[in-house]
Protein backbone atom coordinates (compact mmCIF):
# COMPACT_ATOMS: atom_id res chain seq x y z
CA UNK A 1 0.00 0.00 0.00
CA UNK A 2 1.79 3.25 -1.58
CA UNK A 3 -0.56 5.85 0.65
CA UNK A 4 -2.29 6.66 4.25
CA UNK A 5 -5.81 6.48 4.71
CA UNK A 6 -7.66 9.55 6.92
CA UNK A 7 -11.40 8.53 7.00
CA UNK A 8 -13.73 8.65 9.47
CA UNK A 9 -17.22 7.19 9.57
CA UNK A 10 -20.03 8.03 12.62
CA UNK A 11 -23.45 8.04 13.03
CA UNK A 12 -24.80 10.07 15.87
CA UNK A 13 -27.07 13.02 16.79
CA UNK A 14 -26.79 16.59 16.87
CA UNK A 15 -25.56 18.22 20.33
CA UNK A 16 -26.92 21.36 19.34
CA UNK A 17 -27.86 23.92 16.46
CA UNK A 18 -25.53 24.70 13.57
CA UNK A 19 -22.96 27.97 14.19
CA UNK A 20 -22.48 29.57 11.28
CA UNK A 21 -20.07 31.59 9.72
CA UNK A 22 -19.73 33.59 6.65
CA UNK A 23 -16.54 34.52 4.67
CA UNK A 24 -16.27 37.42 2.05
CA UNK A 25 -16.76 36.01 -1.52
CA UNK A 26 -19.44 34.06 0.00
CA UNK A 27 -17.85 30.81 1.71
CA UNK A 28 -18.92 29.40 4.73
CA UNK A 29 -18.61 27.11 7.49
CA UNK A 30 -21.03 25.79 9.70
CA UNK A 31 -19.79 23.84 13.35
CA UNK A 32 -21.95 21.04 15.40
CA UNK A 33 -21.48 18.55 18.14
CA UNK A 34 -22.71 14.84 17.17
CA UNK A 35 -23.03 12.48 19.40
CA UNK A 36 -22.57 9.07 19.50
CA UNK A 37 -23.20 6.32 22.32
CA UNK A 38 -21.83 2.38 23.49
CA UNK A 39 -24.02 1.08 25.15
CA UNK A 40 -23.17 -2.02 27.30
CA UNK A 41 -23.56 -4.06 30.39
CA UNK A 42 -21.57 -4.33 33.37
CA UNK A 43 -20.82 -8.17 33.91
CA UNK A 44 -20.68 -7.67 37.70
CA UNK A 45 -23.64 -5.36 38.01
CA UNK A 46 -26.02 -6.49 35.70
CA UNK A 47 -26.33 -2.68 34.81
CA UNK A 48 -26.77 -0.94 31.53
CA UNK A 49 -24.09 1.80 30.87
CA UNK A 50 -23.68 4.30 27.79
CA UNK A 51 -20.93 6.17 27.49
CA UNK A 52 -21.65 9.11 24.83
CA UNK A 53 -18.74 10.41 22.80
CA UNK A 54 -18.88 13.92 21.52
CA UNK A 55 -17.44 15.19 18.40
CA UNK A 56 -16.84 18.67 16.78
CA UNK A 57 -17.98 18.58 13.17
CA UNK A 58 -17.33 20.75 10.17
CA UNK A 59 -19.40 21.22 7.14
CA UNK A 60 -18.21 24.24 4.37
CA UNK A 61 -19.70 26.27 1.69
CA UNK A 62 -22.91 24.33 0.25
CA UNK A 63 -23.01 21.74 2.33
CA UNK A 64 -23.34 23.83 5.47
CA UNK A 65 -25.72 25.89 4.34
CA UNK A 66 -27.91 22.91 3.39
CA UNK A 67 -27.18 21.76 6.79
CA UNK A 68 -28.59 24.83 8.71
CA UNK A 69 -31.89 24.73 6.84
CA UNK A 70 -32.43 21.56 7.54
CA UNK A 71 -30.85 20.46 10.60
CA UNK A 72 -31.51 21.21 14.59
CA UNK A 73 -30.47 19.83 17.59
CA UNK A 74 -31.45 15.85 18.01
CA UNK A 75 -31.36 14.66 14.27
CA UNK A 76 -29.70 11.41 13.04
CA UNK A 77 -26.91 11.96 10.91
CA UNK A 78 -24.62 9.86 8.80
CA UNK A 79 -21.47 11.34 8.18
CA UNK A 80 -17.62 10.64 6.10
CA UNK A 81 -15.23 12.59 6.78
CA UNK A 82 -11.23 13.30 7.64
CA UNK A 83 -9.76 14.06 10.89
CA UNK A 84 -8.15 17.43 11.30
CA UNK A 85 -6.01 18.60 14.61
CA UNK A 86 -5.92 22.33 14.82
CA UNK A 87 -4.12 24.43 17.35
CA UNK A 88 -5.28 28.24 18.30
CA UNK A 89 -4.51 30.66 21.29
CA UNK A 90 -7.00 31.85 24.12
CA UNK A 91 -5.47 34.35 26.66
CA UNK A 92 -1.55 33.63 25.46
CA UNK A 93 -2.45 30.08 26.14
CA UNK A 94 -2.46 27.32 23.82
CA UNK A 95 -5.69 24.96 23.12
CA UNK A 96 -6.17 21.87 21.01
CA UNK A 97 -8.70 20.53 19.24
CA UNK A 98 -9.38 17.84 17.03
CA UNK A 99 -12.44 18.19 14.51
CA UNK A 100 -14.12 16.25 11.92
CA UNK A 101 -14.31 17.94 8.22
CA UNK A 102 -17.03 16.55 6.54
CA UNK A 103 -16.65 15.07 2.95
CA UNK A 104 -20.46 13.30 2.73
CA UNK A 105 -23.22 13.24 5.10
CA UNK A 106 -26.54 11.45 5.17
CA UNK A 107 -29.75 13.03 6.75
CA UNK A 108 -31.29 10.03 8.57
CA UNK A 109 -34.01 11.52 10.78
CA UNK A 110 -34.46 15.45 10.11
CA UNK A 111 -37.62 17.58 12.16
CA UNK A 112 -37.71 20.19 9.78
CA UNK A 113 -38.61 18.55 6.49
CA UNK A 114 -40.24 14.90 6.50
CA UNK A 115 -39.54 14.34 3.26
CA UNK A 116 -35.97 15.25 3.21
CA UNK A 117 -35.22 11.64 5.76
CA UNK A 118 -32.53 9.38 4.05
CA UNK A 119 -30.91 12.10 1.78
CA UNK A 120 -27.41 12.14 0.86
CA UNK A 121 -25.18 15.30 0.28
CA UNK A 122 -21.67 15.12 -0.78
CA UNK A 123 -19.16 18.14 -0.16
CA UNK A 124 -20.80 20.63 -2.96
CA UNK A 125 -24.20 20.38 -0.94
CA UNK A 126 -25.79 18.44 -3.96
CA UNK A 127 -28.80 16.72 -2.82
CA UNK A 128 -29.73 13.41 -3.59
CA UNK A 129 -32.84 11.72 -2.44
CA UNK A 130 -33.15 8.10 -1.51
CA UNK A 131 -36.99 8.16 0.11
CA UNK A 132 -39.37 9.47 -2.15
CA UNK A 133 -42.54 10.98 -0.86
CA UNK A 134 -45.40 8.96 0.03
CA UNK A 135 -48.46 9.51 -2.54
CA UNK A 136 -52.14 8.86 -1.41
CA UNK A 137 -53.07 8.14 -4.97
CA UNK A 138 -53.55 4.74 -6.32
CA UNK A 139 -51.64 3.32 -9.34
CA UNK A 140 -53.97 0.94 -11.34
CA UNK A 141 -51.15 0.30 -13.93
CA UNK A 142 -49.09 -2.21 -11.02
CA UNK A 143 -48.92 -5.58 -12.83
CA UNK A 144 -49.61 -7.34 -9.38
């Protein structure tokens, strides 16, 4: 194997609404928490535990904005992404952080728009849906 592999895979829920920000010449970037739980059960107890990881996700241009319309705190998510450590200063002092940047996600379970569940977006925010609305109308023309 010639290369190195960054990918990351997680299915979770949102911590919290989308931040937004917006850049001159009209990029953006839009920051959530997702997260996601193991559940197990302690041998000795006989109790359930879930631990719940959280992790700091990062959606740009397109895709964000798609995001924010349709997204809020509590939805199901898919998402594909790299892993990206970053390093900034607060008060002289240094801070790390280590953030997922988002290269596909799947809406699983959105509040906002019913009919928008099970979609898939790739990096340029193009939509592509894989549940298509339910129609009350009868189709005579089924050969069954």
């Amino acid at each position: 194997m010639a290369g190195t592999v960054n990918k990351v895979i997680l299915i979770g829920h949102l911590g919290d609404e989308i931040k937004m920000h917006y850049f001159e010449g009209g990029n953006a970037i839009g920051r959530f928490p997702l997260a996601t739980n193991e559940t197990f059960t302690n041998r000795q107890t006989g109790e359930r535990i879930t631990n719940t990881d959280w992790h700091n996700i990062v959606v740009r241009n397109k895709l964000a904005e798609t995001c924010e319309k349709y997204l809020t705190k509590g939805d199901k998510v898919y998402v594909e992404g790299r892993i990206k450590n970053r390093q900034y200063e607060v008060e002289g002092q240094k801070r790390y952080t280590t953030e997922i940047h988002v290269q596909d996600m799947t809406f699983l379970t959105t509040k906002k728009e019913p009919t928008i569940a099970a979609s898939k977006m790739n990096q340029t925010g193009n939509l592509k849906t894989t549940q298509t609305p339910v129609s009350n109308k009868e189709d005579d023309d089924l050969p069954f």
